[in-house]
Protein backbone atom coordinates (compact mmCIF):
# COMPACT_ATOMS: atom_id res chain seq x y z
CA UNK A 1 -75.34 -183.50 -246.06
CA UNK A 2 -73.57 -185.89 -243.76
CA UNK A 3 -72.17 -183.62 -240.46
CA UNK A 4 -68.14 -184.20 -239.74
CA UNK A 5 -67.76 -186.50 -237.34
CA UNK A 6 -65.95 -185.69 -233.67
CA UNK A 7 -63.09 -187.61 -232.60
CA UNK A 8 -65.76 -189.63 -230.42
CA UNK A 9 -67.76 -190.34 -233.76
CA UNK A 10 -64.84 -191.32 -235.34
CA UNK A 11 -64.34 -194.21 -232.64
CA UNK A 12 -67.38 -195.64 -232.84
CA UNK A 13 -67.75 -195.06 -236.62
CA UNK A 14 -64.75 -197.33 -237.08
CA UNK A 15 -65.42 -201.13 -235.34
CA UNK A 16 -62.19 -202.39 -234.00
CA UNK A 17 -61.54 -205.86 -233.17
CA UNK A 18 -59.38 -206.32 -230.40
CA UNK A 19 -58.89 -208.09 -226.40
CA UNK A 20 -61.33 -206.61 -223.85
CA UNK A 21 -58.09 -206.13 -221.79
CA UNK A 22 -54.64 -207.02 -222.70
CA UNK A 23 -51.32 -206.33 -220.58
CA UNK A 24 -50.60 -203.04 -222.96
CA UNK A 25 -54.12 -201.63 -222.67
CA UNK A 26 -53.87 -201.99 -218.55
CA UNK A 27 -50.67 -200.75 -218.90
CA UNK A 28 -51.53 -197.30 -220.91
CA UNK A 29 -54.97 -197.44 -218.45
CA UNK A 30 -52.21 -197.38 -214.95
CA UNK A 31 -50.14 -194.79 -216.88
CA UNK A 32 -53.06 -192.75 -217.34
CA UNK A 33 -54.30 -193.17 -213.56
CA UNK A 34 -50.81 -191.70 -212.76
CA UNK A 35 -50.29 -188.77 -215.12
CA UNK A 36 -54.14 -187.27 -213.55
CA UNK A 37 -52.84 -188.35 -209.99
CA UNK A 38 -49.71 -186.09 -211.36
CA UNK A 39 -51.65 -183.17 -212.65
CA UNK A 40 -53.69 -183.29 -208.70
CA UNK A 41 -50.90 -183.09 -207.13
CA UNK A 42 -49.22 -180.02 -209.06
CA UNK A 43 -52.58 -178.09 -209.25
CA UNK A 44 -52.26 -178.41 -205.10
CA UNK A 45 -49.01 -177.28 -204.88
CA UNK A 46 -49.01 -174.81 -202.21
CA UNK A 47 -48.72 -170.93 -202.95
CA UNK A 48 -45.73 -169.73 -203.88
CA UNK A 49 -44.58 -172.53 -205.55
CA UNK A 50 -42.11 -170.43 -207.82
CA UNK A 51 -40.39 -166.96 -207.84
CA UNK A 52 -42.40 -163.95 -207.92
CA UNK A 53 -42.05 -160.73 -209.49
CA UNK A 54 -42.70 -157.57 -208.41
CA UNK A 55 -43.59 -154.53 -211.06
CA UNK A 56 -42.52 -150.87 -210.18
CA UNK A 57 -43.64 -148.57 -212.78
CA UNK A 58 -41.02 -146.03 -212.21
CA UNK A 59 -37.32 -145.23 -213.03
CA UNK A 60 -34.78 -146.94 -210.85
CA UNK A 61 -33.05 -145.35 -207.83
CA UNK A 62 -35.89 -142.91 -206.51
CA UNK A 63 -37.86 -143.71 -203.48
CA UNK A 64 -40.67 -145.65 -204.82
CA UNK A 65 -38.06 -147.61 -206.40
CA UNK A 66 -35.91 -148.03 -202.89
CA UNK A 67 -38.72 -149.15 -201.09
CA UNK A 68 -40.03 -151.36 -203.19
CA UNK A 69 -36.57 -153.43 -203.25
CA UNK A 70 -36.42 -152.96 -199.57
CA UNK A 71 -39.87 -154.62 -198.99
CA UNK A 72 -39.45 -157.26 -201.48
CA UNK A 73 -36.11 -158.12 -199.89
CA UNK A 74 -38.01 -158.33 -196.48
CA UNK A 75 -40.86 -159.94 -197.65
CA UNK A 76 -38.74 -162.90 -199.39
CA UNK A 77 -38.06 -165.03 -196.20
CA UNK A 78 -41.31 -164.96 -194.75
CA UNK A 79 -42.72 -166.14 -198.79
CA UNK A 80 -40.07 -168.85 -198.95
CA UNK A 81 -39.48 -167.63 -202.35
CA UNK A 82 -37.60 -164.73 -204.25
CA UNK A 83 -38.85 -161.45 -205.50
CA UNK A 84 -37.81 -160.09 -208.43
CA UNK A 85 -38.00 -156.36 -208.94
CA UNK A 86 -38.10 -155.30 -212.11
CA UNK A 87 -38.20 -151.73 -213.37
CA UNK A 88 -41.17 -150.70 -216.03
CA UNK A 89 -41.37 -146.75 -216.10
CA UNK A 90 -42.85 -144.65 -218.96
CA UNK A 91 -46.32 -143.10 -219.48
CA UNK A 92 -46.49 -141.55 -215.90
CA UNK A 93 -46.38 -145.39 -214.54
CA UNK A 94 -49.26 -146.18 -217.30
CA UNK A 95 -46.77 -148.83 -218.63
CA UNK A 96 -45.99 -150.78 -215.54
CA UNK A 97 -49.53 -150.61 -214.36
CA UNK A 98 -50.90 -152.18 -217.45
CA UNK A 99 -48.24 -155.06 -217.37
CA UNK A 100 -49.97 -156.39 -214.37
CA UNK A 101 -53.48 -155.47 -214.79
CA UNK A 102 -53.12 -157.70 -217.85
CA UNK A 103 -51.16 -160.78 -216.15
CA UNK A 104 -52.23 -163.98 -214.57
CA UNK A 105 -54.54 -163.63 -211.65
CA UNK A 106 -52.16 -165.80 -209.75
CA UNK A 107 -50.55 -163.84 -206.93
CA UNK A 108 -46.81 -164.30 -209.00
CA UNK A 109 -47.24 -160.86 -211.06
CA UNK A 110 -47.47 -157.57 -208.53
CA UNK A 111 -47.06 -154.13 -209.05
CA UNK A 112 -45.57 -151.46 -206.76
CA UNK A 113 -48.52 -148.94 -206.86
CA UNK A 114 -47.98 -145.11 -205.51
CA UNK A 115 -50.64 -142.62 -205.80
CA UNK A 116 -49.25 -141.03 -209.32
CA UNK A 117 -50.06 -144.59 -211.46
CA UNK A 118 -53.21 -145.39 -208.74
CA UNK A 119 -55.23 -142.24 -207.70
CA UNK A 120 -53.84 -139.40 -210.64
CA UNK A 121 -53.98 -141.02 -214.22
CA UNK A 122 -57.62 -142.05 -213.82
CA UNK A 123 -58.53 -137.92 -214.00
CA UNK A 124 -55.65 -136.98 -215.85
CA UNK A 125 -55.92 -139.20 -218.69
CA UNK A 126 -59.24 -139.34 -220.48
CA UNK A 127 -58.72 -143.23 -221.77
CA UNK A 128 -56.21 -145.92 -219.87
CA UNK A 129 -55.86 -149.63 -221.12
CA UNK A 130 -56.77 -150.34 -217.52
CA UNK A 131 -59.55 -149.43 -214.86
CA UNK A 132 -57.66 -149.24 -211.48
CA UNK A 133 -60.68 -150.16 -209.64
CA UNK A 134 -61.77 -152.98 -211.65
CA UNK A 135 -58.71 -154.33 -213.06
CA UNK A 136 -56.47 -154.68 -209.68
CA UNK A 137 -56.33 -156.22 -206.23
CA UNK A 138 -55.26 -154.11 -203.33
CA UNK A 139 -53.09 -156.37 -201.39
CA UNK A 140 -51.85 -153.56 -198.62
CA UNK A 141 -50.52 -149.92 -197.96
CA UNK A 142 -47.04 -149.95 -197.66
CA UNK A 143 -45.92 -146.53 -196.79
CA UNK A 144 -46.54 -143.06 -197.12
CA UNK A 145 -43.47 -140.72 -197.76
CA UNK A 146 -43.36 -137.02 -198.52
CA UNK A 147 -41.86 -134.34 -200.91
CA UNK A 148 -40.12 -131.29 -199.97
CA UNK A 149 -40.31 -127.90 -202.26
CA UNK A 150 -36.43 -126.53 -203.16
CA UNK A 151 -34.90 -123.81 -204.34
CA UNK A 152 -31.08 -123.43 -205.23
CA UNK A 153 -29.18 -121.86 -202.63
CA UNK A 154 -28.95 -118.71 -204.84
CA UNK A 155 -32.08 -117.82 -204.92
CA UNK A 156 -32.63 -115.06 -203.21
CA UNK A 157 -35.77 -116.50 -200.87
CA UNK A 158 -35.33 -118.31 -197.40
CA UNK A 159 -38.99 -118.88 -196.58
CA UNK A 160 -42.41 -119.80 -198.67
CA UNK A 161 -43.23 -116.72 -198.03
CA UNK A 162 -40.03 -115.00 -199.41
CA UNK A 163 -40.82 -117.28 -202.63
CA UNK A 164 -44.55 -116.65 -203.07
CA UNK A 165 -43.78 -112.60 -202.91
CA UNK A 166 -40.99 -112.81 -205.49
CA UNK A 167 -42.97 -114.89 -207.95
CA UNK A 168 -46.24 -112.42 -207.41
CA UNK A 169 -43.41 -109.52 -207.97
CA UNK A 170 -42.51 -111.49 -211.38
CA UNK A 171 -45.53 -113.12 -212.68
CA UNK A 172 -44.41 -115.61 -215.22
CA UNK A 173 -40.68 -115.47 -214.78
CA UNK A 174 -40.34 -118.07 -212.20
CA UNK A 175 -39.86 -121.91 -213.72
CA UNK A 176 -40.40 -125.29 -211.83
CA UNK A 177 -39.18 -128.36 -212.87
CA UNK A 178 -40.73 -131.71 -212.41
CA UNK A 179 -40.28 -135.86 -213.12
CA UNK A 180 -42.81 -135.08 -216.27
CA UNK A 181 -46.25 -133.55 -217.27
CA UNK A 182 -48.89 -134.67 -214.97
CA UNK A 183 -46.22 -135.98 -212.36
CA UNK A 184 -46.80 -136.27 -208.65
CA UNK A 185 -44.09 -133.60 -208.72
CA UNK A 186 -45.90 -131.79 -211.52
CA UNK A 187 -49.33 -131.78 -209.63
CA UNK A 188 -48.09 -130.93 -206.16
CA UNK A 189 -46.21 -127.74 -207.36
CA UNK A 190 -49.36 -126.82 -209.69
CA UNK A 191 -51.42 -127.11 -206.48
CA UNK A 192 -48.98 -124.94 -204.41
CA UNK A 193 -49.13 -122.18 -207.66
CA UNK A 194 -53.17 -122.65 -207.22
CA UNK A 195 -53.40 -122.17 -203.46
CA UNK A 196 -50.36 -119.79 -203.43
CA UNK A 197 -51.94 -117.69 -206.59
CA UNK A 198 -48.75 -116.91 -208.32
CA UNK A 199 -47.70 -117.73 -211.66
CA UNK A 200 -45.02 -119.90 -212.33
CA UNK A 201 -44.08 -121.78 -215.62
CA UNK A 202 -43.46 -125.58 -215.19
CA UNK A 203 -40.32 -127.13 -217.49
CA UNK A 204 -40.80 -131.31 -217.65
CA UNK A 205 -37.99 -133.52 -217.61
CA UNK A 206 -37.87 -137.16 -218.34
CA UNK A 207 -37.33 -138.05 -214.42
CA UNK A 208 -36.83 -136.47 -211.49
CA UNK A 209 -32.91 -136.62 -211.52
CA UNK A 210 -32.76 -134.76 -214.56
CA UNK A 211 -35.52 -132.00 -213.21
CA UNK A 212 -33.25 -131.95 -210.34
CA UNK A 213 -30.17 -131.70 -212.36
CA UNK A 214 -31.53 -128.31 -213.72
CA UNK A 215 -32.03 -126.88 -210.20
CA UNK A 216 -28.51 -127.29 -209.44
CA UNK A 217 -27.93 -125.38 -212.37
CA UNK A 218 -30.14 -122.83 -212.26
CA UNK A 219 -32.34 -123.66 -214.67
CA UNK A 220 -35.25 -123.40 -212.56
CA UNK A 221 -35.96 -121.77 -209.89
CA UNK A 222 -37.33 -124.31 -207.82
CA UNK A 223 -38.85 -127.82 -207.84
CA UNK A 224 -41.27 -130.38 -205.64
CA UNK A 225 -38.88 -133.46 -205.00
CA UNK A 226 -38.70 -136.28 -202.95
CA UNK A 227 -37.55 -135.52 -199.98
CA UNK A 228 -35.41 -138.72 -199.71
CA UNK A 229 -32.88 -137.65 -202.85
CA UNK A 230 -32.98 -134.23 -202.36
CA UNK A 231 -31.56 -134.22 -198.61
CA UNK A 232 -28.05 -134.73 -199.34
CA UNK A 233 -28.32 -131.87 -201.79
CA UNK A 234 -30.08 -129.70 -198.34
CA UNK A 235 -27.64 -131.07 -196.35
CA UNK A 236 -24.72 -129.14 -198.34
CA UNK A 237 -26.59 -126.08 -198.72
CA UNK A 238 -27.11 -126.34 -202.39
CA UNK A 239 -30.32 -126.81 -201.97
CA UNK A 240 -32.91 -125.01 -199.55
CA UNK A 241 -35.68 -126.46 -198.15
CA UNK A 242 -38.75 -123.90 -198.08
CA UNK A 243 -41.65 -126.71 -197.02
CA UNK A 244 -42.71 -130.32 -196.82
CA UNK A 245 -45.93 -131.36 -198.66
CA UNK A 246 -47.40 -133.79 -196.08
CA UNK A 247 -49.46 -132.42 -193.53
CA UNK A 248 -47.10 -132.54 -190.76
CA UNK A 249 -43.08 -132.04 -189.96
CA UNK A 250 -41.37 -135.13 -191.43
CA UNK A 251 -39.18 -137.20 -188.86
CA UNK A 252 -36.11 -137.32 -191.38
CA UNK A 253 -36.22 -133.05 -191.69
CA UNK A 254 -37.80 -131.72 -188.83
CA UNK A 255 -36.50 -128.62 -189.22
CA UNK A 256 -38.28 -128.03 -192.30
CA UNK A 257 -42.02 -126.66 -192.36
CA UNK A 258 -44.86 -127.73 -193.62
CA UNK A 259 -46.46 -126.22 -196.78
CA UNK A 260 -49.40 -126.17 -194.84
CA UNK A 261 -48.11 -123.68 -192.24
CA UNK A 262 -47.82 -121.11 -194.50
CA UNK A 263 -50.96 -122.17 -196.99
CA UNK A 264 -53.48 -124.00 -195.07
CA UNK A 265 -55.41 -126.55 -196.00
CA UNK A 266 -52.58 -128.07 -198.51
CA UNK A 267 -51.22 -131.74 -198.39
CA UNK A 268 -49.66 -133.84 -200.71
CA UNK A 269 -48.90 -136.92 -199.43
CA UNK A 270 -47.01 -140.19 -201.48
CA UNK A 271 -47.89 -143.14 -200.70
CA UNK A 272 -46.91 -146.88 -201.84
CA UNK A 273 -48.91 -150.27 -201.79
CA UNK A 274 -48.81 -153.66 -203.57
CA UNK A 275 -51.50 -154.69 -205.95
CA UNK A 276 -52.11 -157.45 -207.83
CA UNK A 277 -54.27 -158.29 -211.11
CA UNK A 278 -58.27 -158.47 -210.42
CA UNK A 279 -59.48 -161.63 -209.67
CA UNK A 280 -56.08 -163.13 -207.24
CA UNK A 281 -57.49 -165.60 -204.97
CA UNK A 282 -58.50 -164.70 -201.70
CA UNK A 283 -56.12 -167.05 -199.78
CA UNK A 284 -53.23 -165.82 -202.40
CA UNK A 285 -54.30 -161.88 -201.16
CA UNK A 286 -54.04 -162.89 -197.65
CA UNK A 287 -50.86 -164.85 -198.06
CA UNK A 288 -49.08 -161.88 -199.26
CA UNK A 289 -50.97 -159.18 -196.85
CA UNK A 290 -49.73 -161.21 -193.76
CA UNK A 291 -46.02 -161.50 -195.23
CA UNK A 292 -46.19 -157.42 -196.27
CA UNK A 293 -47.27 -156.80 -192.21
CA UNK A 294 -45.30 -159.35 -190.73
CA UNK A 295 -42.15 -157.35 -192.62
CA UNK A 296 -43.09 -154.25 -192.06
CA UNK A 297 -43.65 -154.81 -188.25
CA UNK A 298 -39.82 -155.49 -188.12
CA UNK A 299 -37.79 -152.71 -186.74
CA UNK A 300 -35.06 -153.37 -189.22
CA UNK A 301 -37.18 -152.41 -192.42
CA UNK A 302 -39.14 -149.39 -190.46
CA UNK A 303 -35.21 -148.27 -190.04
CA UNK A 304 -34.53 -148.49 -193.70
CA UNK A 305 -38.29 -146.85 -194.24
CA UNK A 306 -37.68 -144.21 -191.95
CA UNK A 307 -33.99 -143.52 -193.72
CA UNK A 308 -36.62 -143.01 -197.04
CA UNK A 309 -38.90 -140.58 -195.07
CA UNK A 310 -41.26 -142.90 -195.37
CA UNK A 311 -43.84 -143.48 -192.83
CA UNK A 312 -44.86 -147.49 -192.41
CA UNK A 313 -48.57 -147.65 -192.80
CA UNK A 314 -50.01 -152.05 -193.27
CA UNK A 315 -52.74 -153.12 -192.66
CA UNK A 316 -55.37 -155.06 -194.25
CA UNK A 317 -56.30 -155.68 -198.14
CA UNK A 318 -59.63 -153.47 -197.68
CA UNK A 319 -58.15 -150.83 -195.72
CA UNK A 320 -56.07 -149.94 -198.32
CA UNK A 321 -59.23 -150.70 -201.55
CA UNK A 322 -60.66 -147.85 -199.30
CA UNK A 323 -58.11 -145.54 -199.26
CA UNK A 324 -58.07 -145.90 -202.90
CA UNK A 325 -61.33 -145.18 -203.42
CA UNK A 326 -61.11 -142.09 -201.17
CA UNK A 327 -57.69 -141.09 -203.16
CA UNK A 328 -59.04 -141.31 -206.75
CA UNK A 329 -62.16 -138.33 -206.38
CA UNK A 330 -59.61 -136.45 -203.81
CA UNK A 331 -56.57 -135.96 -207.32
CA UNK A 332 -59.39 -135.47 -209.84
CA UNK A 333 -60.61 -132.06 -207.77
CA UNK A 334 -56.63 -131.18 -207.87
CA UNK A 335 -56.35 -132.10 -211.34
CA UNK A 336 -59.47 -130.11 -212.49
CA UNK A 337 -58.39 -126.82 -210.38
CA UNK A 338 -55.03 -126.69 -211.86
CA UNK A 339 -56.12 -127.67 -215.55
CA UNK A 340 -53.79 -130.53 -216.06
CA UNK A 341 -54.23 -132.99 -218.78
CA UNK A 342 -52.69 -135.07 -220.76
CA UNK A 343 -54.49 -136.83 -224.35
């Protein structure tokens, strides 16, 4: 049984009679000399050589989203090259996270993470199409902002404590709205409920402007929202503020106490950070940490940050791989004392 032959068989199976070298062979042989000479000199093109695009796995117009497009817009000049944002939400940010943990390892395909998509799914869902630590590349830290807890103006609370009384004096008949099961949103007023020990019924929305929505009607009774949207709201009295979820007074609402002044030991803090697929080269990673620092050093974008509530953070890419790895065992303790999951 004769074996097929490979194309390198087949050229010295068949004897061909022609000029060692003739003008058309040395031309093809110079063609060829240029088209590898070609391919050298594309594969060293220096990084970026073409647009890039940047992955935020939530709805447009909330804070992540904001500063996202305001550090891609910074980031653009220093890069030499533009930065498309594009908007993937669904799944709790499952669906923007996998688009990037399954691109090219090439530094052109980033993803806005926060600490819903990074540091919550891994606990709250028991099977993701992606391992965070495995599958990504933390790049840097871009900012940590905060969420505020509101109630409508016509509820008749002013402080925490006013609100934790009247929910203990109705068990039950209290309702919080959130951005979706298993939400930051979701998860910081479950862990307020928890420490607090008062039951309150949680209502999901499909996004955080509709959840918001209904506590301007009086849906709910109150929600955990960013504090960014919800200040205008504040600002006309329609909303009251009863406590931020970071650990200290934010800058942008000073006036407003922290959750932890009435319930010790609580903080829920948002942050943001870029990540790219596992595997990005090294030089790629530091490319795009030094552009990320260089921007956010700039008093013009910590202006626009601090307009978010957000609080500039940087630094470098394993920094921020730690702070990850902290974040991750920190959310699946909150996740397993308030019972959320989603299959």
């Amino acid at each position: 049984m004769s074996r097929p032959l490979t194309p390198l068989a087949v050229q010295r199976a068949v004897p061909v009679t022609r000029p060692a070298a003739t003008p058309v062979l040395a031309v093809r042989g110079t063609v060829a000399v240029i088209l590898v000479l070609a391919a050298g000199t594309l594969a060293a093109q220096p990084w970026p050589a073409r647009p890039l695009r940047l992955i935020v796995p939530l709805a447009a117009g909330g804070t992540g989203d904001t500063l996202a497009r305001d550090v891609a817009q910074a980031m653009e000049p220093l890069l030499g090259v533009p930065i498309t944002v594009e908007n993937r939400a669904g799944a709790n940010g499952i669906l923007g996270m996998e688009v990037v943990a399954k691109a090219p390892a090439d530094g052109y395909t980033l993803v806005m993470g926060g600490v819903g998509p990074v540091a919550i799914n891994p606990s709250l869902y028991p099977k993701l199409p992606f391992n965070v630590e495995r599958d990504f590349t933390a790049i840097v830290q871009v900012a940590d902002t905060t969420s505020v807890l509101v109630v409508p103006a016509a509820l008749p609370v002013k402080t925490l404590k006013d609100l934790i009384a009247l929910a203990k004096k109705r068990p039950g008949e209290l309702f919080y709205s959130s951005s979706g099961s298993g939400s930051t949103p979701h998860l910081n007023a479950a862990l307020f409920a928890t420490m607090a020990g008062i039951d309150i019924q949680h209502v999901p929305y499909k996004g955080s402007t509709p959840g918001r929505t209904a506590l301007l009607g009086g849906e709910v009774s109150l929600m955990v929202d960013g504090l960014l949207p919800s200040l205008p709201f504040i600002e006309s009295g329609r909303f009251r503020a009863l406590g931020i979820t970071s650990a200290a007074r934010s800058p942008a609402a000073p006036q407003v106490p922290t959750i932890a002044e009435t319930l010790p030991g609580y903080q829920a803090d948002i942050w943001y950070g870029l990540l790219g697929p596992a595997g990005t080269p090294r030089e790629v990673v530091d490319r795009l940490n030094a552009a990320a620092n260089k921007a956010l050093a700039s008093a013009e974008l910590r202006a626009r940050l601090a307009k978010l509530g957000a609080t500039v953070a940087g630094g470098p890419p394993e920094a921020f791989a730690k702070h990850i790895a902290r974040e991750i065992p920190k959310w699946a303790k909150v996740v397993k004392a308030t019972g959320a999951r989603i299959d």
